[in-house]
Structures are given as structure tokens and as C-alpha cells.
C-alpha atoms as a PDB file:
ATOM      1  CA  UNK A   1     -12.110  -7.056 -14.254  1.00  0.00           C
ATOM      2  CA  UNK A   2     -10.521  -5.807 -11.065  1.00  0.00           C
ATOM      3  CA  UNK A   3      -7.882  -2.892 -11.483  1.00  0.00           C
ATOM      4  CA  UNK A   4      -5.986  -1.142  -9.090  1.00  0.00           C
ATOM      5  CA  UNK A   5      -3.643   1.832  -9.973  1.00  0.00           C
ATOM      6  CA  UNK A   6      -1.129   3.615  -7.844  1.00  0.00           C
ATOM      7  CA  UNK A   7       0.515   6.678  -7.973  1.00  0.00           C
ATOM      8  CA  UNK A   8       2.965   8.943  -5.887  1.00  0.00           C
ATOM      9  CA  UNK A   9       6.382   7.693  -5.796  1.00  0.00           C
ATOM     10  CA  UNK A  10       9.045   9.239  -6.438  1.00  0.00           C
ATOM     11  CA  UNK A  11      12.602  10.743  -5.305  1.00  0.00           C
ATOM     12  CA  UNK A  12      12.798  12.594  -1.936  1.00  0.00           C
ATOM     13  CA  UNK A  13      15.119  13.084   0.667  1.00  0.00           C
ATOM     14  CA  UNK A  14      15.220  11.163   4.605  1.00  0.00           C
ATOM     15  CA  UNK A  15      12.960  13.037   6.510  1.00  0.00           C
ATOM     16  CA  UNK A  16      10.980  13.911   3.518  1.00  0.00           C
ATOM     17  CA  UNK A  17       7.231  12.541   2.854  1.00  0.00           C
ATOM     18  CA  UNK A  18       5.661  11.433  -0.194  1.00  0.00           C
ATOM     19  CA  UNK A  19       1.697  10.481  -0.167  1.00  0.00           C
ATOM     20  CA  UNK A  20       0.706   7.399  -2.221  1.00  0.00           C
ATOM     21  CA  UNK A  21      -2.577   6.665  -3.663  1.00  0.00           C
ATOM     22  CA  UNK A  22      -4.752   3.837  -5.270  1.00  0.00           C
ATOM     23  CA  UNK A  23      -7.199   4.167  -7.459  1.00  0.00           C
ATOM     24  CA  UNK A  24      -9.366   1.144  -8.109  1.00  0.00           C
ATOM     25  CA  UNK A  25     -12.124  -0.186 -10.206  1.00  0.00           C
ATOM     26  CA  UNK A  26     -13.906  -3.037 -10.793  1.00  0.00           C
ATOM     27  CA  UNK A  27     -15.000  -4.622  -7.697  1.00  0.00           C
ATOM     28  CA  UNK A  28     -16.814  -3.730  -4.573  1.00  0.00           C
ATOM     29  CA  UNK A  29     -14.349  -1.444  -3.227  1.00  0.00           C
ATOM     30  CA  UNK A  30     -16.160  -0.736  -0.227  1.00  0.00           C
ATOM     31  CA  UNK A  31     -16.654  -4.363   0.750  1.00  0.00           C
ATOM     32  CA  UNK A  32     -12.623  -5.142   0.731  1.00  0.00           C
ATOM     33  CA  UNK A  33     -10.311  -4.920   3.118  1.00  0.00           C
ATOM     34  CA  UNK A  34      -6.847  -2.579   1.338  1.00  0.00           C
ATOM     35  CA  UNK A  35      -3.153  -3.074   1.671  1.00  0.00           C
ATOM     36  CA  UNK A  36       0.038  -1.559   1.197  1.00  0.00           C
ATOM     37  CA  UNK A  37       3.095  -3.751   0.522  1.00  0.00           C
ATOM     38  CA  UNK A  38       6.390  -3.258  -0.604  1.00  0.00           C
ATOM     39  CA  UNK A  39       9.438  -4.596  -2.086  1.00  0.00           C
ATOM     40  CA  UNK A  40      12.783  -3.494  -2.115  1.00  0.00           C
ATOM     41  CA  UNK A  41      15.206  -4.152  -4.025  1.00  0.00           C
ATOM     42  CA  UNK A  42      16.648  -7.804  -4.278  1.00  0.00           C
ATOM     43  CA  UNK A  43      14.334  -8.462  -1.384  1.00  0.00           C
ATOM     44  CA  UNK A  44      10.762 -10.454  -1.141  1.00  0.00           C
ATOM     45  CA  UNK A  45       7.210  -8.661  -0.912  1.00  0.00           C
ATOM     46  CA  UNK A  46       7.029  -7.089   2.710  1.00  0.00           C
ATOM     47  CA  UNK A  47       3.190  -6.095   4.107  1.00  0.00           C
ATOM     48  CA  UNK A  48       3.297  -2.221   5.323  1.00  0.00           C
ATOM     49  CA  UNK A  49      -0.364  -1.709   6.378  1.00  0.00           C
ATOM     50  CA  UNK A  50      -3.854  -2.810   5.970  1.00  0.00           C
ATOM     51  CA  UNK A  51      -7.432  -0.790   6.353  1.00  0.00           C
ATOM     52  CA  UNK A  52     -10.570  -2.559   7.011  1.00  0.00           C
ATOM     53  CA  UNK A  53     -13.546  -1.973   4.609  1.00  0.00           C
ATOM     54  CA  UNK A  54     -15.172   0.777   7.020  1.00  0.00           C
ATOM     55  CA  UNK A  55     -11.755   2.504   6.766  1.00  0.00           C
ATOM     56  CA  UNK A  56     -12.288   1.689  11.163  1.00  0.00           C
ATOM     57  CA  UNK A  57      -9.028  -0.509  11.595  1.00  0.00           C
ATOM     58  CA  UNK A  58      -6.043   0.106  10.765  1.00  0.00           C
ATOM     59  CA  UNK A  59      -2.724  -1.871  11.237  1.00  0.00           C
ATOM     60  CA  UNK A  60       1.172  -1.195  10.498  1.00  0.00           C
ATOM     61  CA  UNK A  61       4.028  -2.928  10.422  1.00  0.00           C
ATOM     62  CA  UNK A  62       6.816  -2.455  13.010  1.00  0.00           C
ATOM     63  CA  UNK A  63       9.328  -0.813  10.607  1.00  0.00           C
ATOM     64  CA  UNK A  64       6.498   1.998   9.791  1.00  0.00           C
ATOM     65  CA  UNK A  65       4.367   2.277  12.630  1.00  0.00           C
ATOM     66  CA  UNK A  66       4.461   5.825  13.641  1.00  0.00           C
ATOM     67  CA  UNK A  67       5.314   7.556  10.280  1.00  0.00           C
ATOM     68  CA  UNK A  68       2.493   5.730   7.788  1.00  0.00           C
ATOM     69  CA  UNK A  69      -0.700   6.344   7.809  1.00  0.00           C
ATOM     70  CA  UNK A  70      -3.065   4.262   5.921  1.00  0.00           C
ATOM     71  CA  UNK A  71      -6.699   5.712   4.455  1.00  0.00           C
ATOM     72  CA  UNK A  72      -9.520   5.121   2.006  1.00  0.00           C
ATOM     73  CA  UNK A  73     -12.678   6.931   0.605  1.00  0.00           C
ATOM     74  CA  UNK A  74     -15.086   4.446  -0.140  1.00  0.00           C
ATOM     75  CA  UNK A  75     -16.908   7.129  -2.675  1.00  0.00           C
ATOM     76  CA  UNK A  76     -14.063   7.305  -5.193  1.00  0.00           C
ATOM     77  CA  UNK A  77     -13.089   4.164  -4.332  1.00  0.00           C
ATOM     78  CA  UNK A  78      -9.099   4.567  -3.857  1.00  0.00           C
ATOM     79  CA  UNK A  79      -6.550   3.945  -1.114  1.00  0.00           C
ATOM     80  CA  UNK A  80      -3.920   6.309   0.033  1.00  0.00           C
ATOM     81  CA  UNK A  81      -0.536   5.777   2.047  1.00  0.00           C
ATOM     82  CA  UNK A  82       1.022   9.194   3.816  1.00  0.00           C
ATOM     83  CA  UNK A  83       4.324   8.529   4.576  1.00  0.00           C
ATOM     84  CA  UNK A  84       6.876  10.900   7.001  1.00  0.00           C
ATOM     85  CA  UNK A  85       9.941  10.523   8.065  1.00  0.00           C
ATOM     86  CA  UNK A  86      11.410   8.715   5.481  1.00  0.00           C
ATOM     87  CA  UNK A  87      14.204   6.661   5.749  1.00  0.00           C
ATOM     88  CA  UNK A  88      16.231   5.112   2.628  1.00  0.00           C
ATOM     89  CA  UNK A  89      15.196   1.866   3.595  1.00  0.00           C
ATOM     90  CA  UNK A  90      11.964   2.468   2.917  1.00  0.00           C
ATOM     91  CA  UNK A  91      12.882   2.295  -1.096  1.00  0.00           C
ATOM     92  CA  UNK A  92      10.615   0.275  -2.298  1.00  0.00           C
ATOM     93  CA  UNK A  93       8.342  -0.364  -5.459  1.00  0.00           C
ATOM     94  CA  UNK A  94       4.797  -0.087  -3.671  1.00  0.00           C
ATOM     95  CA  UNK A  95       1.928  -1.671  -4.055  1.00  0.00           C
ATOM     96  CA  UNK A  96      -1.604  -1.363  -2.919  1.00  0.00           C
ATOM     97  CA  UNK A  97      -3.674  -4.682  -2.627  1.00  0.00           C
ATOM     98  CA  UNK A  98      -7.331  -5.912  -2.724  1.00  0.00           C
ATOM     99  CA  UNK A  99      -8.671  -8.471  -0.962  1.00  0.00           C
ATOM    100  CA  UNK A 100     -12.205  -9.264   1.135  1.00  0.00           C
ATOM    101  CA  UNK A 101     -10.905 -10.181   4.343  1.00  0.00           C
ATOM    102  CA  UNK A 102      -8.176  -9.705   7.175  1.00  0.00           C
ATOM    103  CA  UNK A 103      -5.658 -11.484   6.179  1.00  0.00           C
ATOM    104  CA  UNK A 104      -2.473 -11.970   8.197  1.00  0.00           C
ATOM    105  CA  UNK A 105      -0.767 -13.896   5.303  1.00  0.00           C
ATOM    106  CA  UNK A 106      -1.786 -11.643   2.050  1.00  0.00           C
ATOM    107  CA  UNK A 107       2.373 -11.645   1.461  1.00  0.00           C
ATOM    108  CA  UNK A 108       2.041 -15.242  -0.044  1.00  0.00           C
ATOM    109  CA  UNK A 109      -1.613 -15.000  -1.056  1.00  0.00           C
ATOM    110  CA  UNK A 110      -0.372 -12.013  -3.554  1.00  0.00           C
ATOM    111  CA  UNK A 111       1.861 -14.706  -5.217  1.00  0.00           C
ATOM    112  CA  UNK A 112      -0.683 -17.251  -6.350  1.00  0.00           C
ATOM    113  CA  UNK A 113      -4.011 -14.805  -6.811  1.00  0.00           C
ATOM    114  CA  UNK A 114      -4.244 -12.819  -9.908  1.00  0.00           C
ATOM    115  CA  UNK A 115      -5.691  -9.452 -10.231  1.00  0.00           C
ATOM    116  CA  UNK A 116      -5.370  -8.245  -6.747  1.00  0.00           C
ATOM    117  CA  UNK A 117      -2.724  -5.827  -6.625  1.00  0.00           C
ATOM    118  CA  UNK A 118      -1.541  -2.963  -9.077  1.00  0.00           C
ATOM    119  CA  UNK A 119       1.688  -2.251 -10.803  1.00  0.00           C
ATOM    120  CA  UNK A 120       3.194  -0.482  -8.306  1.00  0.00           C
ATOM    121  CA  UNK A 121       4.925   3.317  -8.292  1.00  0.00           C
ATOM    122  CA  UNK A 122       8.380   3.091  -6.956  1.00  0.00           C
ATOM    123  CA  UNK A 123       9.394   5.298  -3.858  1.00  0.00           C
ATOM    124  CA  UNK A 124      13.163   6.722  -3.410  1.00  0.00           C
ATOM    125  CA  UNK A 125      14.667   8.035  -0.195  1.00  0.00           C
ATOM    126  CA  UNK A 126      17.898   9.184  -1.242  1.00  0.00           C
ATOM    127  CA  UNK A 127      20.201  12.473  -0.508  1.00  0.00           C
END
């Protein structure tokens, strides 16, 4: 059985930076396209950024483009998210995703496909 398990969050200040990372299991890791999404509170699952397999492509969303940077290590198999510049609405639980293609609508495939994403680790920008 697939697992994916992120870590990271926590409480920091705008400006600040906080790196996230997934560590997965499971399933062909290195065959799998990754990605981040997020969801704030009282608001619906939002994608943040997506690696290819090779680790090659990479692709962010408006809102972080410039301050994220997505990453993998296909060796030990986990994910990572470095985030700058934080800004409070970036508060978010975040979540890292699996899945074996590019997939422009993973937002709604996330809500009917078990056992692709993790639990999350919540991220705070607050002063």
C-alpha cells in the first residue's frame, strides 16, 4: 500500500521560509509525477506545484511562482517544497500528492482516488 508522509510545517513569520518534505513508500516513486497542494482554511484544495518523474519539469502556480521551489530524490524516494517569502496567505494544511502522469486536473482527481496523497503538516505565516 501506497504511503506518503509530510513533514515541515509549522509557525513562522512573513518573509520567513519553512522547507516541506515527503517521504513516500510503496509505489514506484521514481515513475510518478509529485505534487504539492494546499488548503486553507474554509477554502477548497488549491494545486501549488508539480515535478515530473525525472525531477526535469517543474511547474507553479501563479500565487507561488517565484518563492517555491519544488524537488525530489528519486533514491530516498521523497518530495520536498522550499518555500520564501512567506506571506499569511499561504496558511495552509499541505499536502504532497502521487500520481503517474501530468495532470492539469489532480485538484478533483484527489477527491475521488484513494491513497494518493498524505495527511498533510499544516504551515502558519503569522506575526
Amino acid at each position: 500500500e501506497s504511503r506518503l508522509v509530510e513533514s515541515g510545517g509549522g509557525l513562522v513569520q512573513p518573509g520567513g521560509s519553512l522547507k516541506l518534505s515527503c517521504l513516500t513508500s510503496g509505489f514506484s516513486f521514481s515513475h510518478y509525477w509529485m505534487y504539492w497542494v494546499r488548503q486553507a482554511p474554509g477554502k477548497g484544495l488549491e494545486w501549488v506545484s508539480s515535478i515530473s518523474s525525472s525531477g526535469r519539469t517543474t511547474e507553479y502556480a501563479d500565487s507561488v511562482q517565484g518563492r517555491f521551489s519544488i524537488s525530489r530524490d528519486n533514491y530516498k524516494e521523497m518530495v520536498f517544497l522550499q518555500m520564501d517569502n512567506l506571506k499569511p496567505e499561504d496558511t495552509a494544511v499541505y499536502y504532497c500528492v502521487r500520481w503517474p502522469s501530468n495532470e492539469p486536473n489532480i485538484v478533483q482527481l484527489i477527491a475521488t482516488t484513494p491513497n494518493v496523497r498524505g495527511q498533510g503538516t499544516q504551515v502558519t505565516v503569522s506575526s
